[in-house]
Protein backbone atom coordinates (compact mmCIF):
# COMPACT_ATOMS: atom_id res chain seq x y z
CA UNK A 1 82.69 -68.31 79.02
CA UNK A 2 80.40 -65.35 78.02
CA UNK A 3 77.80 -66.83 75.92
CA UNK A 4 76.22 -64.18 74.35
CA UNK A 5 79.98 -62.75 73.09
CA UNK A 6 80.76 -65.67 71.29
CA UNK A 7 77.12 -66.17 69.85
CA UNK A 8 77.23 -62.43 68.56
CA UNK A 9 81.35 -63.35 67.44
CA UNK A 10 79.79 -66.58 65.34
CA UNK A 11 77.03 -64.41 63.78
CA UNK A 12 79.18 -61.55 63.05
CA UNK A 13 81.70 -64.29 61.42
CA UNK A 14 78.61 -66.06 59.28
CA UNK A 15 77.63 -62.27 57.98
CA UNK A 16 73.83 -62.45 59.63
CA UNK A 17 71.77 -59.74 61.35
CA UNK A 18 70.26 -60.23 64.77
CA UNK A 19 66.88 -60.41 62.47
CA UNK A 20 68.20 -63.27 60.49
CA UNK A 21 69.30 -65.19 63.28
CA UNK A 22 66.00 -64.78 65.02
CA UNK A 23 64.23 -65.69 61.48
CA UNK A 24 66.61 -68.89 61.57
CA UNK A 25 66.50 -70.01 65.31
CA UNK A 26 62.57 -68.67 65.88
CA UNK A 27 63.43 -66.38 68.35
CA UNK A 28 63.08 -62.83 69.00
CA UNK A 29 65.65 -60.31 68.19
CA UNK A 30 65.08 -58.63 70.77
CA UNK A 31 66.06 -61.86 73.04
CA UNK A 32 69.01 -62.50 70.80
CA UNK A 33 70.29 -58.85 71.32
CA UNK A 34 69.92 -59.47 75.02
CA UNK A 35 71.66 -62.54 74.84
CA UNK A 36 74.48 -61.22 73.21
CA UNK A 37 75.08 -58.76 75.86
CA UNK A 38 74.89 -61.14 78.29
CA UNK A 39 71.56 -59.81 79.82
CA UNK A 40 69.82 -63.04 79.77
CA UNK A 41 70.78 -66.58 79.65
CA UNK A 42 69.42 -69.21 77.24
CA UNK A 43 68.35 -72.66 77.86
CA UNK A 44 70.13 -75.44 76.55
CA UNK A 45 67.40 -76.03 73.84
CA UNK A 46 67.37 -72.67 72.68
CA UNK A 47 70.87 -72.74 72.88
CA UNK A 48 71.10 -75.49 70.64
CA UNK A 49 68.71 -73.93 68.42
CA UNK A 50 70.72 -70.47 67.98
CA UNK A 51 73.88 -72.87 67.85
CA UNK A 52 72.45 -75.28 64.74
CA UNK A 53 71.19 -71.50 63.21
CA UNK A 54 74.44 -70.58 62.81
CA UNK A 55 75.23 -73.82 61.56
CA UNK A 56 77.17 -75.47 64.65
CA UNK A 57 77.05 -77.54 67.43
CA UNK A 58 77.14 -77.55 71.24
CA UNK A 59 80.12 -79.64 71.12
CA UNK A 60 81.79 -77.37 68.94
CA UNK A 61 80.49 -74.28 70.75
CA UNK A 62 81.65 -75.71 74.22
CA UNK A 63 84.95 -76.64 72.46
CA UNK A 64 88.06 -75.03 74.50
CA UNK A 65 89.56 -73.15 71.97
CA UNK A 66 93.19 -73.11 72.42
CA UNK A 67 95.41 -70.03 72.45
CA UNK A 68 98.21 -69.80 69.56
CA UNK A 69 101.18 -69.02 71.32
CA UNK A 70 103.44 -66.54 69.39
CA UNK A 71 106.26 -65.29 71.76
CA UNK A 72 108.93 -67.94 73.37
CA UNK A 73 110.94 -66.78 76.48
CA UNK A 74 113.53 -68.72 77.01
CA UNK A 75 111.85 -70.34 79.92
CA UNK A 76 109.66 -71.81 77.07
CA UNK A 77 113.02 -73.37 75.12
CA UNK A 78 114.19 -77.15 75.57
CA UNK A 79 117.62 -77.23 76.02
CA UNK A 80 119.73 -80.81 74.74
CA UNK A 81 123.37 -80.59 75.63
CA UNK A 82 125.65 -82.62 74.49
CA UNK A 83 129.64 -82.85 74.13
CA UNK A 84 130.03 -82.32 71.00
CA UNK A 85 127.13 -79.44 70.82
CA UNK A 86 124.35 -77.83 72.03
CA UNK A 87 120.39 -77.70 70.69
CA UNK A 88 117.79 -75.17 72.18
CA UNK A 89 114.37 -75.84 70.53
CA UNK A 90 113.42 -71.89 70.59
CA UNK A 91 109.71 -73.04 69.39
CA UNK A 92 108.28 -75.73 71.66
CA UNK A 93 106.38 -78.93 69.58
CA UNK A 94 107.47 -77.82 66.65
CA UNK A 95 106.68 -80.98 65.11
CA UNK A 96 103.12 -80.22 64.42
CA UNK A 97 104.29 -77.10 62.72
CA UNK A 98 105.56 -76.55 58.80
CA UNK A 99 109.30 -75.74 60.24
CA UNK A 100 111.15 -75.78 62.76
CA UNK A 101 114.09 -73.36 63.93
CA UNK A 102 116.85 -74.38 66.64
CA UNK A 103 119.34 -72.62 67.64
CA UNK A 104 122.63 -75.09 67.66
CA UNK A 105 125.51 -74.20 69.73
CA UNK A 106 129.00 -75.79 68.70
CA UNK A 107 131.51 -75.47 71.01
CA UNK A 108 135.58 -75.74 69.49
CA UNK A 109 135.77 -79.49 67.49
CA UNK A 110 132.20 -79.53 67.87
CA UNK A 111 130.07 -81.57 65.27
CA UNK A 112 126.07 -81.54 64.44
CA UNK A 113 123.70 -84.37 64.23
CA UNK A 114 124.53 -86.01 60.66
CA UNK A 115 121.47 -84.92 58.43
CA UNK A 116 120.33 -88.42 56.28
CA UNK A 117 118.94 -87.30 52.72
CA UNK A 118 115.17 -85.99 53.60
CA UNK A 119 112.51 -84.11 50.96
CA UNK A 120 112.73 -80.68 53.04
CA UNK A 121 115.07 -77.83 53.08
CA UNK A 122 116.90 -76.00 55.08
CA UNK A 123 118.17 -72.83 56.32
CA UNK A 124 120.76 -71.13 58.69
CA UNK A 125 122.18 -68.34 59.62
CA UNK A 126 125.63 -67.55 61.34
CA UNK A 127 125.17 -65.48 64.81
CA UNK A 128 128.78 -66.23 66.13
CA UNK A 129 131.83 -67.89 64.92
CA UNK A 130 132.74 -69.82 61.88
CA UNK A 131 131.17 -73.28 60.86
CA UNK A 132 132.07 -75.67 57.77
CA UNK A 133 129.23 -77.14 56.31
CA UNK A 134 129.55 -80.39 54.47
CA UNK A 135 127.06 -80.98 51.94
CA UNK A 136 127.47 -84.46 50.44
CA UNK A 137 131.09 -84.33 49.33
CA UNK A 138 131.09 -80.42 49.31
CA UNK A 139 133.09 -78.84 52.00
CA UNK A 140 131.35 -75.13 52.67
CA UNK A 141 133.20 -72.62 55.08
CA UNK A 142 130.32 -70.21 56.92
CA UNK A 143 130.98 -66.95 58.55
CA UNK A 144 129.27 -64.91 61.06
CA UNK A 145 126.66 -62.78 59.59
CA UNK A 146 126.30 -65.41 56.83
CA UNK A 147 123.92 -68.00 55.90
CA UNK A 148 123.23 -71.10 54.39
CA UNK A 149 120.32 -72.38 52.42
CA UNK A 150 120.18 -76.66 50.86
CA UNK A 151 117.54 -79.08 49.92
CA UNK A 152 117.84 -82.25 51.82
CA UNK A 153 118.91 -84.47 49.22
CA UNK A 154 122.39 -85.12 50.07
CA UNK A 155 123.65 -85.95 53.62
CA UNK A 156 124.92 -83.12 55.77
CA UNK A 157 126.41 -81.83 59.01
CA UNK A 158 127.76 -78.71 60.39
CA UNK A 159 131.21 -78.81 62.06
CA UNK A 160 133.36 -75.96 64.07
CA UNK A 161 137.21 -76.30 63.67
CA UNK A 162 137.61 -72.70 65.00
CA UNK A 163 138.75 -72.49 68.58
CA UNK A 164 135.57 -70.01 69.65
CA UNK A 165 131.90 -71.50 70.08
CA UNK A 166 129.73 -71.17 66.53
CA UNK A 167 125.86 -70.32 67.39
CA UNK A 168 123.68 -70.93 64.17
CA UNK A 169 119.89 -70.49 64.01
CA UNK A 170 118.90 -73.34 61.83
CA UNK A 171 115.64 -73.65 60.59
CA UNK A 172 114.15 -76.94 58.74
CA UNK A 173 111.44 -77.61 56.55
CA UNK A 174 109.32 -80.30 57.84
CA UNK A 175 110.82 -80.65 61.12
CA UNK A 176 113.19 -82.90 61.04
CA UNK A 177 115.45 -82.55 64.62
């Protein structure tokens, strides 16, 4: 970890000078420019005195800060296979996120998991094939290039009676697969 970086990162972030910090800590600023190049090292007590200046801790300052992943390979997708279809979870732990998207794979008679009435929504595009969606009592025939957007108040499921394998990206709101 480079120190002084993050120090200089945290004051930039709080909107003080080098001569405020060294005003608030009761250091130099000369020291504290040093520092932030990574010219000098501080001792843990003036470390924790810069730290509680810019209104942390060394716990938090030591904290591992993790790196938000935004691209998925597909050596990053979970794969579920099943007779009657296919899930790839194209966002890993999505279940700490707001949605989640799959990508669902029905081969010919294929049918999806049966959707119990929920407070979300969801959303899905065709990428191949055809798919019925049945909404409740509502029978809804979806074409490639098409898409399909419900709240989660009535049971649902999407079935393929065509004799070609339907590929839908289905997102949901929470998570829900």
């Amino acid at each position: 970890m480079e120190i002084g970086k993050k120090i200089k990162r945290l004051r930039v972030q709080k909107g003080l000078t080098l001569e405020e910090l060294a005003s608030r800590s009761e250091l130099t600023k000369g020291f504290l420019s040093q520092l932030e190049r990574d010219l000098t090292s501080p001792s843990i007590a003036t470390l924790n005195d810069i730290v509680e200046a810019l209104g942390s801790s060394l716990a938090e300052f030591f904290k591992e800060e993790q790196q938000e992943q935004i691209v998925f390979r597909k050596k990053d997708f979970f794969v579920d296979e099943r007779e009657e279809y296919t899930v790839n979870w194209i966002v890993p732990n999505t279940q700490k996120n707001e949605m989640e998207p799959i990508l669902l794979e029905l081969p010919q008679g294929g049918q999806s998991f049966l959707m119990d009435p929920h407070s979300g929504e969801e959303f899905g595009y065709v990428l191949e094939g055809t798919v019925i969606l049945m909404a409740g009592e509502e029978r809804h025939t979806v074409h490639k290039g098409e898409t399909f957007y419900l709240l989660g108040k009535t049971r649902h499921y999407l079935k393929n009676e065509k004799k070609t394998t339907a590929k839908i990206l289905w997102v949901s709101t929470p998570p829900l697969f």
